[in-house]
N, C-alpha and C. Protein backbone atom coordinates (compact mmCIF):
# COMPACT_ATOMS: atom_id res chain seq x y z
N UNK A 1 59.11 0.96 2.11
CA UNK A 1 58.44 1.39 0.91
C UNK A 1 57.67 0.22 0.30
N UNK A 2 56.38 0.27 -0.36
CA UNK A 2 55.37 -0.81 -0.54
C UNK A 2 56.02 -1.11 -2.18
N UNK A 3 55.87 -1.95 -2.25
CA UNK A 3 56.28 -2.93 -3.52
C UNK A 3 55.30 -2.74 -4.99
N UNK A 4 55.78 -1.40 -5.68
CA UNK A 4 54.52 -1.25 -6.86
C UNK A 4 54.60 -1.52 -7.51
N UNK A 5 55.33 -2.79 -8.31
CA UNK A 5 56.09 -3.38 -9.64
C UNK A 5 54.15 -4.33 -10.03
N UNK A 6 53.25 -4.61 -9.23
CA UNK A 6 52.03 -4.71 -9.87
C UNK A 6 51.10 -3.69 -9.70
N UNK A 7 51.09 -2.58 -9.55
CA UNK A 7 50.71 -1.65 -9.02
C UNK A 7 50.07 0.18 -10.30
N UNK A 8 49.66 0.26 -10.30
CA UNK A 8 49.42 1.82 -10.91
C UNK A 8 49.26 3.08 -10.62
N UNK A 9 48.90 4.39 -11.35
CA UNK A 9 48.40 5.17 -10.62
C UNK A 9 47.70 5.46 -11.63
N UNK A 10 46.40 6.07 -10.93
CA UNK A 10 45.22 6.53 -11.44
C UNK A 10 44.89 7.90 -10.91
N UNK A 11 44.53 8.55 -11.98
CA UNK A 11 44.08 10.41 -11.35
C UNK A 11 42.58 10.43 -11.88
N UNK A 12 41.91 11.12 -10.97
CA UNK A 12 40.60 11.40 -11.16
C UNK A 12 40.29 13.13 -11.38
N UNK A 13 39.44 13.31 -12.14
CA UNK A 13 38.40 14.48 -12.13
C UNK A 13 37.22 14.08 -11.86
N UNK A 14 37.10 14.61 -10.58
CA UNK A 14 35.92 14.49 -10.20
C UNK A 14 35.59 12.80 -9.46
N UNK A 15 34.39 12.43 -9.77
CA UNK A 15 34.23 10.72 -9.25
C UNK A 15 35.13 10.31 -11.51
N UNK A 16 35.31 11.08 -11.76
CA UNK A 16 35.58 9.86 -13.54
C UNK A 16 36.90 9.87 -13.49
N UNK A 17 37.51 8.55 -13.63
CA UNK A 17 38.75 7.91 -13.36
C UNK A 17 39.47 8.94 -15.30
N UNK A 18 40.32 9.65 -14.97
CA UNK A 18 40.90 10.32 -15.95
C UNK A 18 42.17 10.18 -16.67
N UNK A 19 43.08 9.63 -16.08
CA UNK A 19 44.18 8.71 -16.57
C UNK A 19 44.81 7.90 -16.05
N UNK A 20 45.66 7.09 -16.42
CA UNK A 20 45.96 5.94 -15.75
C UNK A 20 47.56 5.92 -16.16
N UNK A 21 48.67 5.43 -15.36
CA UNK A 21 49.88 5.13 -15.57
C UNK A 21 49.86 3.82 -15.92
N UNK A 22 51.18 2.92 -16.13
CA UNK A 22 51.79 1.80 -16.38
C UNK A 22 51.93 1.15 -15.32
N UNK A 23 51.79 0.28 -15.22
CA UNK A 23 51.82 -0.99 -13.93
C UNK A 23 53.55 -1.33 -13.82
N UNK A 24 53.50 -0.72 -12.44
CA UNK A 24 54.82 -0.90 -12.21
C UNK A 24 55.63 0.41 -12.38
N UNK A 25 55.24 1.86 -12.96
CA UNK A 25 55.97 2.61 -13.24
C UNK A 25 55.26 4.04 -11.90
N UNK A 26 55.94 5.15 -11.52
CA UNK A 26 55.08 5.83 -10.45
C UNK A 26 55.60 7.20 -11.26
N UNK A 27 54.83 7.27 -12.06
CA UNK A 27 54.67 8.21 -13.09
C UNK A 27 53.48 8.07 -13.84
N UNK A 28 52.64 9.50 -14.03
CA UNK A 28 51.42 9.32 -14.97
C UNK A 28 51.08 10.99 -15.57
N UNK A 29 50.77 11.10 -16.18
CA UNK A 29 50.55 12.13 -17.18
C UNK A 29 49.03 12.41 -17.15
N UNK A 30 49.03 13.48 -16.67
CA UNK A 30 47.97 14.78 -17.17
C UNK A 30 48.18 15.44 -18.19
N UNK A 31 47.53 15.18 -19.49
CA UNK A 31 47.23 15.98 -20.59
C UNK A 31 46.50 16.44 -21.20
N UNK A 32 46.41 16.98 -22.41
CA UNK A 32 45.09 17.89 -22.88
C UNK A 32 44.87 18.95 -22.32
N UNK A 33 45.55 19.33 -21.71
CA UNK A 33 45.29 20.93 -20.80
C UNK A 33 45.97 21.80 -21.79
N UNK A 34 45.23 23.73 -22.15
CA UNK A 34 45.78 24.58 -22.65
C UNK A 34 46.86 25.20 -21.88
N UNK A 35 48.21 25.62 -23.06
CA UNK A 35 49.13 26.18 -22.28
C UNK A 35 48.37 27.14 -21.26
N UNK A 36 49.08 27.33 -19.86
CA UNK A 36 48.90 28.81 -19.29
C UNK A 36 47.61 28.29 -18.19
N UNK A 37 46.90 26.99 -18.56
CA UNK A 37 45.99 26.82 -17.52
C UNK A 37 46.14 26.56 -15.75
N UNK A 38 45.73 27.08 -15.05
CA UNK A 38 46.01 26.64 -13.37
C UNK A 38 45.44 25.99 -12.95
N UNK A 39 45.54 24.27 -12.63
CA UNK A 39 44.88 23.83 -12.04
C UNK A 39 45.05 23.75 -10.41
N UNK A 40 44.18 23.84 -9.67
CA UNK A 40 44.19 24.35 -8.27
C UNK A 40 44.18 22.53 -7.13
N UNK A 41 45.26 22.86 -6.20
CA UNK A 41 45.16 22.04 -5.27
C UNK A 41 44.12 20.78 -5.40
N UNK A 42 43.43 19.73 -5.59
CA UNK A 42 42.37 18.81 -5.36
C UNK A 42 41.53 18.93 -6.42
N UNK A 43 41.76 19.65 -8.13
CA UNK A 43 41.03 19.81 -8.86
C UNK A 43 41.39 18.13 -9.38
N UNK A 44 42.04 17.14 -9.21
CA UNK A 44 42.93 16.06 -9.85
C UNK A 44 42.81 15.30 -8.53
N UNK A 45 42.62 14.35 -8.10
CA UNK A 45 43.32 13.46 -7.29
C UNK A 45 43.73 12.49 -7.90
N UNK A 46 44.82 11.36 -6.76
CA UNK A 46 45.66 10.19 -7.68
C UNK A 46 45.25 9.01 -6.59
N UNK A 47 45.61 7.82 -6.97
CA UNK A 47 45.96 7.06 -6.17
C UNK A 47 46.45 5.79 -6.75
N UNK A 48 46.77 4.87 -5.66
CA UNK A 48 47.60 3.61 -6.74
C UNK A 48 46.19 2.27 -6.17
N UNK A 49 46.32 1.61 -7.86
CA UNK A 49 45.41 0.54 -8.15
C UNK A 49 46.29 -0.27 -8.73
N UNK A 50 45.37 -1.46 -8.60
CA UNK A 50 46.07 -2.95 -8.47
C UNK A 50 45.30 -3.70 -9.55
N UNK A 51 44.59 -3.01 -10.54
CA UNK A 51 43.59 -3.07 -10.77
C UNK A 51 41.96 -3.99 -10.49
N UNK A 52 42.02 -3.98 -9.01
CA UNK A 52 40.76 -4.45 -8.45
C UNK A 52 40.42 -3.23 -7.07
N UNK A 53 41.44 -3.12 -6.48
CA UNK A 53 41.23 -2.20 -5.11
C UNK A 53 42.09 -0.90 -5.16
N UNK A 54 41.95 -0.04 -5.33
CA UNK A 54 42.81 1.45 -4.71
C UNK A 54 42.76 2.08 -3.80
N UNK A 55 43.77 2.60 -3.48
CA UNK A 55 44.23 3.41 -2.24
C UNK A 55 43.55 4.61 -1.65
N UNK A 56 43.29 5.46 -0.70
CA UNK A 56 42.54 6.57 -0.56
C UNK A 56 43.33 7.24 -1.89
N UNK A 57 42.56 8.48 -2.14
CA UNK A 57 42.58 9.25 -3.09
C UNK A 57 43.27 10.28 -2.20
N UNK A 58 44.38 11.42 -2.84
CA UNK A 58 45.07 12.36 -2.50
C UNK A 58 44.90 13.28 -2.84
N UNK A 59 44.38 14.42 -3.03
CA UNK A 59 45.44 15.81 -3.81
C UNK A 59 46.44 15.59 -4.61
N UNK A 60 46.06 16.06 -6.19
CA UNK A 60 47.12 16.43 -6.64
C UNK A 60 47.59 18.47 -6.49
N UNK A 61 49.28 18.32 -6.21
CA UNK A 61 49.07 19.63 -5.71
C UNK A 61 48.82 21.07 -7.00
N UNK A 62 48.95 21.89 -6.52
CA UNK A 62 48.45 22.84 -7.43
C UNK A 62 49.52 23.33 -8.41
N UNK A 63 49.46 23.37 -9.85
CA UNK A 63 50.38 23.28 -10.92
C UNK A 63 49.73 23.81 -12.28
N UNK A 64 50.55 24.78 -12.64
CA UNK A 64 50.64 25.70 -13.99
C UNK A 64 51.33 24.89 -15.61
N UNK A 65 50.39 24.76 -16.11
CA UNK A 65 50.68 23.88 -17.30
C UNK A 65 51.74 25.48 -18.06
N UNK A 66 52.71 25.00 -18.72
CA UNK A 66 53.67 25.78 -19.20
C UNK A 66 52.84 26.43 -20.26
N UNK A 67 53.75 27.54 -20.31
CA UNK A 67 53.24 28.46 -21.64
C UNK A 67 53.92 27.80 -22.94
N UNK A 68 53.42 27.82 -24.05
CA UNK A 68 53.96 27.65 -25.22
C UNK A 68 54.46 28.28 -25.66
N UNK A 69 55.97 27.99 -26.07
CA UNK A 69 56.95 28.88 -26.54
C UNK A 69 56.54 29.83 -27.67
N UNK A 70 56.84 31.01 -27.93
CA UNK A 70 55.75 31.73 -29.20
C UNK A 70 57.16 31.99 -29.74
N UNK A 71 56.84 31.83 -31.35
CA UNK A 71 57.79 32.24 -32.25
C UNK A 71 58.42 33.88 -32.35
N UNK A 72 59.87 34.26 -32.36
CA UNK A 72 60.08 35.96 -32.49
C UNK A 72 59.15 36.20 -33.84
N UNK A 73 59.01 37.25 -33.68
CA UNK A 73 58.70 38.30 -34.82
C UNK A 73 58.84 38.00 -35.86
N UNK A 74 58.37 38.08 -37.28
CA UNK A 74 59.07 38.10 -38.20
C UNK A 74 60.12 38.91 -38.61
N UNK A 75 61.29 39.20 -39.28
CA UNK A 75 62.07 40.05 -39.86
C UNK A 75 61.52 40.74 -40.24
N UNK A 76 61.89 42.15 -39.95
CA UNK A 76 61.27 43.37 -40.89
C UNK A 76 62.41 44.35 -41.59
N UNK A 77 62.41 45.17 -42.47
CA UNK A 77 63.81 45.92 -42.78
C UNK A 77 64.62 45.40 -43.28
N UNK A 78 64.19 44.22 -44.14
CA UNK A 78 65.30 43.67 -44.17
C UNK A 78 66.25 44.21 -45.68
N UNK A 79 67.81 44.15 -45.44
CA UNK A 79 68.34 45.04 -45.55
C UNK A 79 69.70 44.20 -46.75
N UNK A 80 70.10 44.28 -47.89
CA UNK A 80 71.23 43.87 -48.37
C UNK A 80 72.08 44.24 -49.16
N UNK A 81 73.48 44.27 -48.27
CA UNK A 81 74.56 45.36 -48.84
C UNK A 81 75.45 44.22 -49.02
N UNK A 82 75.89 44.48 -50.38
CA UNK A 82 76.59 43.37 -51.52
C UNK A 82 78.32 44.14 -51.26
N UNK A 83 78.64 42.75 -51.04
CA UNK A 83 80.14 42.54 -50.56
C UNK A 83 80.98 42.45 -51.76
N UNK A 84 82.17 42.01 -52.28
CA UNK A 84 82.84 41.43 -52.96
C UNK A 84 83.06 39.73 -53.09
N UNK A 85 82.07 39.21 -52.10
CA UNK A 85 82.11 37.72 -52.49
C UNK A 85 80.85 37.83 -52.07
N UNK A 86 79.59 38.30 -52.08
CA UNK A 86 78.02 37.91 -51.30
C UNK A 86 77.59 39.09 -50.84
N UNK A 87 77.15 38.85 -49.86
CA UNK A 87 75.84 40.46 -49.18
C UNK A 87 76.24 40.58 -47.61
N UNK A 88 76.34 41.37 -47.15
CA UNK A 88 75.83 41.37 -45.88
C UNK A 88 74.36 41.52 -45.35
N UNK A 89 73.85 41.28 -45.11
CA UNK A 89 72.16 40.97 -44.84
C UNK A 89 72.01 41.84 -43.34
N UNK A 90 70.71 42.12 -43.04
CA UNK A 90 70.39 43.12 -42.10
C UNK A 90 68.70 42.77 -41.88
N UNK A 91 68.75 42.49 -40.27
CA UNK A 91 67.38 42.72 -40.54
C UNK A 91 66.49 43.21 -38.59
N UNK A 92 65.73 43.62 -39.05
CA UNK A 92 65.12 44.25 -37.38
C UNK A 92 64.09 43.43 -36.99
């Protein structure tokens, strides 16, 4: 295994260099994408820089940015039957 403790990774769109990891770390982040978007096989490539020379460029593979969790419903009906110490509350 090659020695990446001076080393990076870089992802491209297109020929424009689009983000860059930490030197030394083999992890890098694609962001700014809307929940729910698909990006397809080779829409991204990566490769590792030294920052003077990099590696052929790869495929990044094809990956679904998560949906954003959506809040339930609001309460509707809501409903309150008075106890002897408080309410019992109700709601749909």
């Amino acid at each position: 295994m090659a020695d990446r403790t001076k080393q990076h990774l870089v992802i491209y769109k297109g020929a424009v260099k689009a983000f860059e990891g930490k030197v030394g770390e083999k992890t890098v982040a694609i962001t700014g994408l809307d929940a729910g978007t698909v990006v397809a096989e080779g829409d991204y490539k990566i490769a590792w820089s030294d920052g003077i020379n990099e590696s052929d460029k790869v495929n990044v593979p094809t990956f679904t940015v998560n949906s954003v969790k959506t809040k339930p419903e609001v309460v509707a009906n809501v409903k309150a039957t008075p106890t002897n110490d408080g309410a019992n509350v109700t709601g749909e």
